[in-house]
C-alpha atoms as a PDB file:
ATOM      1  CA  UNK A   1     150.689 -69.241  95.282  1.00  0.00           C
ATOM      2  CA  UNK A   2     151.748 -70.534  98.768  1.00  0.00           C
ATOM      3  CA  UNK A   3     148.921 -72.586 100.663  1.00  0.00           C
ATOM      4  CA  UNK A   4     148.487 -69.836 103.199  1.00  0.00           C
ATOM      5  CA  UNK A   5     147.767 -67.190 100.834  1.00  0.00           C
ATOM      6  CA  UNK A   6     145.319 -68.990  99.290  1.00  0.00           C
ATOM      7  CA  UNK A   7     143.797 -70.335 102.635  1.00  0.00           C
ATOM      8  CA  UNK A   8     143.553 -66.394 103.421  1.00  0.00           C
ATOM      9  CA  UNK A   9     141.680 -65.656 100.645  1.00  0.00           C
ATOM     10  CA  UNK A  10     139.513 -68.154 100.713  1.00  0.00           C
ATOM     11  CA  UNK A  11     138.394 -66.754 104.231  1.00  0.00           C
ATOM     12  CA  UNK A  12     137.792 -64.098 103.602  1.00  0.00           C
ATOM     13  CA  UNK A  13     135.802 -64.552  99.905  1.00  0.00           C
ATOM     14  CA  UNK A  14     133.641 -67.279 102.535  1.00  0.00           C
ATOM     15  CA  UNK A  15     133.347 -64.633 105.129  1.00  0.00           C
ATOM     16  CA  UNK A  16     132.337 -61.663 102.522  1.00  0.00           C
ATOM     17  CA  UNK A  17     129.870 -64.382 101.164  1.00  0.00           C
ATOM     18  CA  UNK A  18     128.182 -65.069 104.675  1.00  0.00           C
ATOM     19  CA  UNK A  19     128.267 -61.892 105.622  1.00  0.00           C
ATOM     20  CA  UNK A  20     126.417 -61.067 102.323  1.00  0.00           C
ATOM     21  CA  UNK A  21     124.106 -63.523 103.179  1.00  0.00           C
ATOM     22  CA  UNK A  22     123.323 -62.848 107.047  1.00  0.00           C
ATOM     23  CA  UNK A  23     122.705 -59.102 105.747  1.00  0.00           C
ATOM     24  CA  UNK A  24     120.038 -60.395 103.395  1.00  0.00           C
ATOM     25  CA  UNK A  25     118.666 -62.555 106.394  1.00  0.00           C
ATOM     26  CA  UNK A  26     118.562 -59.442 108.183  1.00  0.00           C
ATOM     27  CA  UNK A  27     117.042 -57.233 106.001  1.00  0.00           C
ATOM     28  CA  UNK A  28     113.966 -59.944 105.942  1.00  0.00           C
ATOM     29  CA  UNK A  29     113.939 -59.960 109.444  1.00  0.00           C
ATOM     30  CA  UNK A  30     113.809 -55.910 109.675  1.00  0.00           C
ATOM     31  CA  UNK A  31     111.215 -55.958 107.485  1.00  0.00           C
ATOM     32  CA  UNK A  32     109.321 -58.437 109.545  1.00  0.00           C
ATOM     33  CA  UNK A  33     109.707 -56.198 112.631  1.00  0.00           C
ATOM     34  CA  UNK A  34     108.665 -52.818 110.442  1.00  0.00           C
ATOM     35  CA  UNK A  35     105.367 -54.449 109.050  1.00  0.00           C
ATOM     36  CA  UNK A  36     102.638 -52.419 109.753  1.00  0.00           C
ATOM     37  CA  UNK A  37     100.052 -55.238 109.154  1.00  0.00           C
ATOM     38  CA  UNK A  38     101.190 -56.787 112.627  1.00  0.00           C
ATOM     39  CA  UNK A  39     103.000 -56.053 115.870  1.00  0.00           C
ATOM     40  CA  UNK A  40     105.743 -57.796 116.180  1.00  0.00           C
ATOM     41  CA  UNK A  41     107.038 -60.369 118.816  1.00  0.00           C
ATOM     42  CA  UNK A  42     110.070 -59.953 121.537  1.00  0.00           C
ATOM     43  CA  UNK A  43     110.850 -63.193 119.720  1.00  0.00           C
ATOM     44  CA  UNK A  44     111.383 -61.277 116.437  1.00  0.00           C
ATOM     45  CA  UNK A  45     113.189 -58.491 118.192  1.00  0.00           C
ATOM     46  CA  UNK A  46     115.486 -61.450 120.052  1.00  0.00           C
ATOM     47  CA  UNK A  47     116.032 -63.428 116.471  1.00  0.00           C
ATOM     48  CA  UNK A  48     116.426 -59.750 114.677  1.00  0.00           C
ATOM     49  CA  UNK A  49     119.537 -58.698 117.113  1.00  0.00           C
ATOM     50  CA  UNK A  50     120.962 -62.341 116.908  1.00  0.00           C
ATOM     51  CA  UNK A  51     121.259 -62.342 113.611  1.00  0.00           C
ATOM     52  CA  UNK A  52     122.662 -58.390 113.857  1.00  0.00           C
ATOM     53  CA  UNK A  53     125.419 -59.991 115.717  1.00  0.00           C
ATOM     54  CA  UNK A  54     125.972 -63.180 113.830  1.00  0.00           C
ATOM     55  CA  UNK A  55     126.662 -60.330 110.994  1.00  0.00           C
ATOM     56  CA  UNK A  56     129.057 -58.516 113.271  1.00  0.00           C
ATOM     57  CA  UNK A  57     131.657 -61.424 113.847  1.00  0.00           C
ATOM     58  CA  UNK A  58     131.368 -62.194 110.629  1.00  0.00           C
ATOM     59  CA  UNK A  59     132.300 -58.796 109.429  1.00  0.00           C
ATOM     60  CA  UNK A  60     134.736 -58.591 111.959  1.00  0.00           C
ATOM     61  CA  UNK A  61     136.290 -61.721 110.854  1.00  0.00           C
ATOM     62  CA  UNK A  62     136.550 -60.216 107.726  1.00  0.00           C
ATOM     63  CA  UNK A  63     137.661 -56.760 108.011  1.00  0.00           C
ATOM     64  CA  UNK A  64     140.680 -58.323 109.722  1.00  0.00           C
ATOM     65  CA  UNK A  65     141.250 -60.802 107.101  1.00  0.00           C
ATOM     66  CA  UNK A  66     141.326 -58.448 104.700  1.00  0.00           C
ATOM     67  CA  UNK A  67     144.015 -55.935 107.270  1.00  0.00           C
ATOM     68  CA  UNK A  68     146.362 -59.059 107.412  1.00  0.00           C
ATOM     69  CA  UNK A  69     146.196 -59.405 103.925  1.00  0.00           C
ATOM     70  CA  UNK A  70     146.973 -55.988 102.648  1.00  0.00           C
ATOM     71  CA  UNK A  71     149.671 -55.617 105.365  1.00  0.00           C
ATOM     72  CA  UNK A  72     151.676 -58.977 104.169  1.00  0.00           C
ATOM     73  CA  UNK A  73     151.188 -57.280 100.739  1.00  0.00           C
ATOM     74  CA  UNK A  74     152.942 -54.253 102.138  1.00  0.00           C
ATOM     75  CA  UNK A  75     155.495 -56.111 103.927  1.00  0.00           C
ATOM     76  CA  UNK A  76     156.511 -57.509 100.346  1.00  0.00           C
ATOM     77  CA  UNK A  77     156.675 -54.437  99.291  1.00  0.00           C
ATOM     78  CA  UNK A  78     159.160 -53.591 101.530  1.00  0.00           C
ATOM     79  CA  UNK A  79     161.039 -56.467 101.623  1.00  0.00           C
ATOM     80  CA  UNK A  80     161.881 -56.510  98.314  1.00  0.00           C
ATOM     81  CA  UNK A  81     161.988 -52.442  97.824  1.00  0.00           C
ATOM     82  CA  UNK A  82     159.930 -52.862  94.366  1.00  0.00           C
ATOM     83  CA  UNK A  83     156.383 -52.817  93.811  1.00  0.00           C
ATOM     84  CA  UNK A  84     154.683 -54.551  92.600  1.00  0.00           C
ATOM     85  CA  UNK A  85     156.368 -56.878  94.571  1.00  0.00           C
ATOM     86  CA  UNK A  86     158.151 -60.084  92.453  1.00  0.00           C
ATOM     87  CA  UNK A  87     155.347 -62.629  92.345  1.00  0.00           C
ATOM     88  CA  UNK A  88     152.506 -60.892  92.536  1.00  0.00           C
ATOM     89  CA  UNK A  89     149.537 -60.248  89.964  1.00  0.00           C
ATOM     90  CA  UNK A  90     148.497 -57.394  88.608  1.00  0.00           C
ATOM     91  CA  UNK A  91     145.560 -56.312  86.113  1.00  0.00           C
ATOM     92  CA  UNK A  92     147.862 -53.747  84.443  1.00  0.00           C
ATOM     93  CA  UNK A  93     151.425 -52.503  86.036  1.00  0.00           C
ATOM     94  CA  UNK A  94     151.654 -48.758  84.660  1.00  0.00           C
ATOM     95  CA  UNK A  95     154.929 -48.315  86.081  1.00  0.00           C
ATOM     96  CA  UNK A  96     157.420 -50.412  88.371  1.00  0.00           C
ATOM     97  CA  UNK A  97     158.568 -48.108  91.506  1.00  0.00           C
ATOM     98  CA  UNK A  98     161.563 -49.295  93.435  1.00  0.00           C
ATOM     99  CA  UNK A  99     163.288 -47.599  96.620  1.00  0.00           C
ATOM    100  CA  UNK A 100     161.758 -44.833  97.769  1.00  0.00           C
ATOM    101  CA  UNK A 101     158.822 -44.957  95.635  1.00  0.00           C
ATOM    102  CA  UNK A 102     158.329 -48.754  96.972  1.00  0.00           C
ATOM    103  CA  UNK A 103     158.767 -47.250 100.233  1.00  0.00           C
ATOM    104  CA  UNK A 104     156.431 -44.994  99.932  1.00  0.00           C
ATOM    105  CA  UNK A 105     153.632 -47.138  98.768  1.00  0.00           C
ATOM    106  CA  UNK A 106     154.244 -50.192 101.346  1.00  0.00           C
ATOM    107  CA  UNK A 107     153.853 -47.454 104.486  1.00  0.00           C
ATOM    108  CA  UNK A 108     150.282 -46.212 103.260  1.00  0.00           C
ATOM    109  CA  UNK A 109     149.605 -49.908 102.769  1.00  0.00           C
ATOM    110  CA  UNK A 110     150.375 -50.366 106.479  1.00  0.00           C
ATOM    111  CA  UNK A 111     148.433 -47.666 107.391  1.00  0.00           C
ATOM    112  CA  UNK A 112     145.460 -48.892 105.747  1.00  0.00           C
ATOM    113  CA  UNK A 113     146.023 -52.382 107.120  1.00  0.00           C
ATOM    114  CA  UNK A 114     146.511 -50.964 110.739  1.00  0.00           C
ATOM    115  CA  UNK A 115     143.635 -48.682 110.428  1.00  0.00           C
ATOM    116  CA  UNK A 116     141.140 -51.615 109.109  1.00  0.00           C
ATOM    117  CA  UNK A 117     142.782 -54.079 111.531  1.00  0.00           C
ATOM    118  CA  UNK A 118     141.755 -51.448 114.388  1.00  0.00           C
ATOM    119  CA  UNK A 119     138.340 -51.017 112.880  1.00  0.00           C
ATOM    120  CA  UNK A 120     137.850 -55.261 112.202  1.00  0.00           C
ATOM    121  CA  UNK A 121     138.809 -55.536 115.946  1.00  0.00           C
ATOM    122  CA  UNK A 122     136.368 -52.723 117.515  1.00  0.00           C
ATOM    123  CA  UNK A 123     133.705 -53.591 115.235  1.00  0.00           C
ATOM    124  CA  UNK A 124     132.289 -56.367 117.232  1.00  0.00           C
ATOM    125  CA  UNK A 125     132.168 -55.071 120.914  1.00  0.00           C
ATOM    126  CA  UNK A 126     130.612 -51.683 119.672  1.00  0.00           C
ATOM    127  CA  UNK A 127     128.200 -53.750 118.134  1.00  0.00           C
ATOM    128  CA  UNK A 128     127.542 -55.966 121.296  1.00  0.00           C
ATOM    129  CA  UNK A 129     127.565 -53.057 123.944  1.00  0.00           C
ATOM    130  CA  UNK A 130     124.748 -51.342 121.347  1.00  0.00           C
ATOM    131  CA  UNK A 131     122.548 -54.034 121.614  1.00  0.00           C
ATOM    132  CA  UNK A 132     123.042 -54.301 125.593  1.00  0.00           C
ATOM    133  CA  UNK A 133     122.287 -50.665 125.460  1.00  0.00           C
ATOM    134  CA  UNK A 134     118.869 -51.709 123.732  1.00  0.00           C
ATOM    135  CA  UNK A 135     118.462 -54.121 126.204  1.00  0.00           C
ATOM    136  CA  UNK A 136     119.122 -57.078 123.950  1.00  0.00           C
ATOM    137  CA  UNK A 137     121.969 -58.436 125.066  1.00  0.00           C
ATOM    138  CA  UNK A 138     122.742 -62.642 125.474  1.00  0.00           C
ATOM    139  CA  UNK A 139     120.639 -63.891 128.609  1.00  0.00           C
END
């Protein structure tokens, strides 16, 4: 496997992983702010929405990993005009499709890539302009 596919995935496994655990850092700090047994602090509000958009990036980061991945998968696909494409693992091939079939295949992979590479890129700023909404945006 060439050193930039494999520099790709590990990305995005690291980012998945971080992600994974800022969301569990989050979900502690929620809980901190939801506790009835105390009011809580415009410094746990501050740390809560930090950490909200530590998470963001990060997800970000990874939603367009995974985009550029599946679209150089598709690309492949229709480069060579088979898919799987030659090289490539599989769990189980059921059937090899070549031509149109390929075709076919590689331009809903694009789509999906497009569509999450749209998503990964507007997933950040939406998240940003809701917390200036809330008042809690970077001094």
């Amino acid at each position: 496997m060439p050193i930039a596919r494999r520099l790709l995935m590990l990305v995005i496994v690291l980012g998945v992983l971080a992600a994974f655990s800022m969301l569990v850092w989050l979900v502690v700090q929620i809980r901190t702010l939801t506790d009835n047994s105390r009011v809580p602090t415009g410094d746990d509000v501050h740390r809560a929405a930090e950490l909200f958009r530590t998470l963001a990036w990060i997800l970000s980061a990874s939603v367009i990993g995974v985009a550029i991945w599946i679209g150089h998968f598709a690309l492949r696909i229709r480069r060579s005009q088979v898919y799987p494409p030659p090289g490539s693992r599989q769990l189980q091939v059921r059937r090899v499709l070549k031509g149109e079939e390929a075709n076919r295949i590689a331009s809903i992979c694009m789509a999906v890539a497009v569509l999450l590479l749209i998503c990964g890129l507007a997933l950040a700023p939406l998240v940003l302009r809701a917390l200036a909404r809330l008042g809690l945006s970077i001094p």
